[in-house]
C-alpha atoms as a PDB file:
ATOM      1  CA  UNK A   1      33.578  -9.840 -16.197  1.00  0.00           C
ATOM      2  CA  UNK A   2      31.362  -7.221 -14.522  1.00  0.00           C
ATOM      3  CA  UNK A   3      31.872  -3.641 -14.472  1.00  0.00           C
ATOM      4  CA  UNK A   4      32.407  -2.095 -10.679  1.00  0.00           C
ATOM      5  CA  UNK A   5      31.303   1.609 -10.215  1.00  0.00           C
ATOM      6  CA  UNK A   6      33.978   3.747  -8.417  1.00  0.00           C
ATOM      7  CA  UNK A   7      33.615   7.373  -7.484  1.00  0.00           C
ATOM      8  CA  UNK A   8      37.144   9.708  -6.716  1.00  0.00           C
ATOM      9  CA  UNK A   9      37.275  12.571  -4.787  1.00  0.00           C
ATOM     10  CA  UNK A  10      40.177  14.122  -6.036  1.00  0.00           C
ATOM     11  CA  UNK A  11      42.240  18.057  -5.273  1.00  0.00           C
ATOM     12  CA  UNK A  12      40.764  20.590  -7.432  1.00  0.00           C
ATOM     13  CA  UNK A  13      44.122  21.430  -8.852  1.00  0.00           C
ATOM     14  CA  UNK A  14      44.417  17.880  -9.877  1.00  0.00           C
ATOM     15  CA  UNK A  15      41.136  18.259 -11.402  1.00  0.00           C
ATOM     16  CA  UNK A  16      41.781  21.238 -13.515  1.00  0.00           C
ATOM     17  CA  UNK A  17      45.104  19.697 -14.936  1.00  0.00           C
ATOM     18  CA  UNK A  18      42.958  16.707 -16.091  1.00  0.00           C
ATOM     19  CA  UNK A  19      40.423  18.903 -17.517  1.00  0.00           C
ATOM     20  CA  UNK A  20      42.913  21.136 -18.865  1.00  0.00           C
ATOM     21  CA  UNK A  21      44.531  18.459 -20.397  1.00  0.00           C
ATOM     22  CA  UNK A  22      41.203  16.380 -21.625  1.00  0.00           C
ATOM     23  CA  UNK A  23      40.821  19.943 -23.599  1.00  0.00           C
ATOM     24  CA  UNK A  24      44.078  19.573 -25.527  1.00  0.00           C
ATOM     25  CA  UNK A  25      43.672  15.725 -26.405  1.00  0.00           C
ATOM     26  CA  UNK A  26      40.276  15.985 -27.005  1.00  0.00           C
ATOM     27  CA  UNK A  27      39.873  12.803 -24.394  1.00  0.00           C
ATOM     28  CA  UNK A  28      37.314  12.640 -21.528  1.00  0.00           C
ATOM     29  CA  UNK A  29      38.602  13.426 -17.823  1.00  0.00           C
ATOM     30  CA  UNK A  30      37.416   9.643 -16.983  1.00  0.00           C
ATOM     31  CA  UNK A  31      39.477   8.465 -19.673  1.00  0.00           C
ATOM     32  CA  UNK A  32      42.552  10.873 -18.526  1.00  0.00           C
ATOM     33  CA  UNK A  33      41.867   9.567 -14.796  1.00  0.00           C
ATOM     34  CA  UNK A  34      41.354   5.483 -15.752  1.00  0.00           C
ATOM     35  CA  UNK A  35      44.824   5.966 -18.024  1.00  0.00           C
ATOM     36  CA  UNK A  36      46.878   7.612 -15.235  1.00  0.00           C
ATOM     37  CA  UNK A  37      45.740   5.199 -12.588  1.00  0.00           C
ATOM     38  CA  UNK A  38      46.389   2.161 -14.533  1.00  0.00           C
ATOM     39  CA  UNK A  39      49.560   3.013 -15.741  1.00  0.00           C
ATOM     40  CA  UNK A  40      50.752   3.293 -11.894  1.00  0.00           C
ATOM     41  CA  UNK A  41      49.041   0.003 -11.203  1.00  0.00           C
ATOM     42  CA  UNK A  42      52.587  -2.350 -11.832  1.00  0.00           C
ATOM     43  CA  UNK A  43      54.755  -0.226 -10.185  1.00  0.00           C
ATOM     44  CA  UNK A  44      52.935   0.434  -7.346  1.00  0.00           C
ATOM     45  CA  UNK A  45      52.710  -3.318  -6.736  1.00  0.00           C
ATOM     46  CA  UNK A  46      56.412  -3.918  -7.201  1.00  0.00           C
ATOM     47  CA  UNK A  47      56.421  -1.642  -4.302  1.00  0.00           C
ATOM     48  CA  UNK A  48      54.546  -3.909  -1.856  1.00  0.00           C
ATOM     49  CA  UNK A  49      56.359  -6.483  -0.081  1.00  0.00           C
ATOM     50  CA  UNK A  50      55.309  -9.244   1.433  1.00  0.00           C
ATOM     51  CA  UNK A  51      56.313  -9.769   5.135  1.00  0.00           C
ATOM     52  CA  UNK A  52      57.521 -13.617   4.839  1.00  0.00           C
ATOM     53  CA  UNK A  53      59.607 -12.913   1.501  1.00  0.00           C
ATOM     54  CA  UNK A  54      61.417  -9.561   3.648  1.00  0.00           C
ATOM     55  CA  UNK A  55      62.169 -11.410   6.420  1.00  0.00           C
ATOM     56  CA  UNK A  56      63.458 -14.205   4.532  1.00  0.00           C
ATOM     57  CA  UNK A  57      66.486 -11.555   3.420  1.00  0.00           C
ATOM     58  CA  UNK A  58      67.136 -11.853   7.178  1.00  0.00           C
ATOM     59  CA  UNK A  59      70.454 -13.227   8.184  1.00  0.00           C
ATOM     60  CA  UNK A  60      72.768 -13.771  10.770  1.00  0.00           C
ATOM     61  CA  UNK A  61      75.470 -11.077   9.108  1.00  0.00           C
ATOM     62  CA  UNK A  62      72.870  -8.291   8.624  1.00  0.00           C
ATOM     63  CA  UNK A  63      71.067  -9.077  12.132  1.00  0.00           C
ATOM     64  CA  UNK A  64      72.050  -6.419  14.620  1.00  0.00           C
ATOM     65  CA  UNK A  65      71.321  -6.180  18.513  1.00  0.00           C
ATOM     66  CA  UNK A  66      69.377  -3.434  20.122  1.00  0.00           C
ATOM     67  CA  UNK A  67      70.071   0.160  19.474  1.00  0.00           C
ATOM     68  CA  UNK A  68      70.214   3.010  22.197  1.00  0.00           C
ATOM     69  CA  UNK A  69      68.811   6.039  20.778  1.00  0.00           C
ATOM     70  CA  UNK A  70      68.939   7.844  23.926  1.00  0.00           C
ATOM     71  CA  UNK A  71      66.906   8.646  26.986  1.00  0.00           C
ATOM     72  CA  UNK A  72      63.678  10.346  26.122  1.00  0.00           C
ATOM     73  CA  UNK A  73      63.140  13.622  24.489  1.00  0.00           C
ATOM     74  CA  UNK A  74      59.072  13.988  23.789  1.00  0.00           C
ATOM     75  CA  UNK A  75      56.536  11.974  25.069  1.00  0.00           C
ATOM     76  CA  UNK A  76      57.887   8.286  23.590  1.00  0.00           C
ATOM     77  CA  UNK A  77      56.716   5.553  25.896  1.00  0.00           C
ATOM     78  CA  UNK A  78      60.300   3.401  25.502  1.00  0.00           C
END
């Protein structure tokens, strides 16, 4: 396995409460950073659906008709 380089631009706040943190566990900012993001890994990717499995929870008893919202209020096109 090779190892890919990635560089983060991240908020300054965000950036002091890693370093501020790295400071009280003794543990690099990198290290803080790598843990954080791979910890959200799994549940971000529950979180992505794919479009074939969503519309396959399509059915005739939760398939409604068109919906009038209105005539126009801003600069919608419909």
């Amino acid at each position: 396995m090779t190892n890919q380089k990635l560089t983060l631009e991240i908020p300054e706040s965000l950036f002091e409460q890693l370093h501020h943190l790295a400071e009280l566990t003794g543990q690099s900012i990198e290290s803080l950073a790598l843990q954080s993001i791979t910890s959200n890994v799994p549940y971000l990717t529950e979180k992505v659906h794919d479009l074939d499995e969503l519309l396959s929870r399509v059915t005739p008893d939760n398939l409604h008709g068109e919906i009038d919202s209105g005539k126009p209020v801003g600069y919608e096109i419909f």
